[in-house]
Protein backbone atom coordinates (compact mmCIF):
# COMPACT_ATOMS: atom_id res chain seq x y z
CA UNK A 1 -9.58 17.26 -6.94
CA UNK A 2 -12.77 19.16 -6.37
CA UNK A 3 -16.04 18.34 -6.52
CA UNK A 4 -18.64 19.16 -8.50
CA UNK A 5 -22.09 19.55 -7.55
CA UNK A 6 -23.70 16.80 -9.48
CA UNK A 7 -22.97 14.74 -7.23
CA UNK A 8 -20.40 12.94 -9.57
CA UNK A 9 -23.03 11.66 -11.91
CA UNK A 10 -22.04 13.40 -14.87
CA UNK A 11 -19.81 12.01 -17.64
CA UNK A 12 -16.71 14.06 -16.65
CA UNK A 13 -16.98 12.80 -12.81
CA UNK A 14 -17.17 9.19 -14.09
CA UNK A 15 -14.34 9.28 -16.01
CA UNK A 16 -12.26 11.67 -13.55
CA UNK A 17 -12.71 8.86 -11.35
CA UNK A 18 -11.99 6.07 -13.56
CA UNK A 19 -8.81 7.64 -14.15
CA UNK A 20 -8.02 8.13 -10.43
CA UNK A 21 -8.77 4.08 -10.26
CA UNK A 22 -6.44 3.20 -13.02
CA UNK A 23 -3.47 5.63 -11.11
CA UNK A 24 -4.47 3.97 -8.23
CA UNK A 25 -4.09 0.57 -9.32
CA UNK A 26 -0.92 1.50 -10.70
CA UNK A 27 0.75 3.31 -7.63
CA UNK A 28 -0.28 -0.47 -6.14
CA UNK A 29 1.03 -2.53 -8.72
CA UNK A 30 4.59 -0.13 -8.21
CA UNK A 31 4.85 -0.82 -4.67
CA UNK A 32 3.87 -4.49 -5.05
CA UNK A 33 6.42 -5.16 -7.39
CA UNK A 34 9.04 -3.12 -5.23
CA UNK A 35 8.82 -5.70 -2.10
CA UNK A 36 8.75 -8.38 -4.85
CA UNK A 37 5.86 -10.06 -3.49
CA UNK A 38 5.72 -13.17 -5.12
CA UNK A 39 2.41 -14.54 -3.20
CA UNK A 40 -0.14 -12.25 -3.26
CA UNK A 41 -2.87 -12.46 -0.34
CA UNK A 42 -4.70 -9.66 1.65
CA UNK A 43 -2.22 -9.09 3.96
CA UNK A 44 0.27 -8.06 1.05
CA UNK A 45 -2.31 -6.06 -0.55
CA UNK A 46 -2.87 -4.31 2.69
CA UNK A 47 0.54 -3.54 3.28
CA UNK A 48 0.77 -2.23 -0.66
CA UNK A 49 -2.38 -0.39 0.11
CA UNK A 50 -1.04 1.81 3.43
CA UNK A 51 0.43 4.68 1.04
CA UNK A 52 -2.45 4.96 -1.51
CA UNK A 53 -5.34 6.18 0.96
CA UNK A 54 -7.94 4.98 2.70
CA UNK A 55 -10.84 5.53 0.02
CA UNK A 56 -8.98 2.71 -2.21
CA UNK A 57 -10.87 0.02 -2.27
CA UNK A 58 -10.63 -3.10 -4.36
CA UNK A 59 -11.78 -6.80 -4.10
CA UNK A 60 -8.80 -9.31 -3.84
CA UNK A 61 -10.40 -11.36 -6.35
CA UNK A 62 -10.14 -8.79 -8.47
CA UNK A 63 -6.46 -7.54 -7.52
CA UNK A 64 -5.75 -11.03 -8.80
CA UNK A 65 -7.08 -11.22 -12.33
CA UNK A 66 -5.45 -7.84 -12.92
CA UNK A 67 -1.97 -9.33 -11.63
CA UNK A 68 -2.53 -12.56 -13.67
CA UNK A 69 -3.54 -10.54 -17.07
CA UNK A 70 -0.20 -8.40 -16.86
């Protein structure tokens, strides 16, 4: 992905990267599921995390209402 040089503050950054987030979190959820982890603290979401990249970031808290709403 390149970026542009506003600094992604334009409306086409935002939602390139809200996209990227929702791939993200579903590359995670794939994995997750695939070492059928049935208790879900940080160290499974770090070892869910490794393949994804190091610029994905996202609260456990967070991680959990997403898993609890599917």
């Amino acid at each position: 992905m390149s970026v542009c040089a506003c600094t992604n503050t334009c409306k086409a950054c935002k939602e390139t990267k809200a996209q990227l987030e929702i791939h993200r979190l579903k590359e995670l959820l794939c994995v997750i599921r695939e070492c059928a982890v049935s208790d879900f603290d940080d160290r499974a979401v770090k070892l869910a995390g490794k393949g994804i990249g190091d610029d994905f970031h996202i609260p456990l808290s967070r991680f959990k209402k997403i898993l609890e709403s599917l």
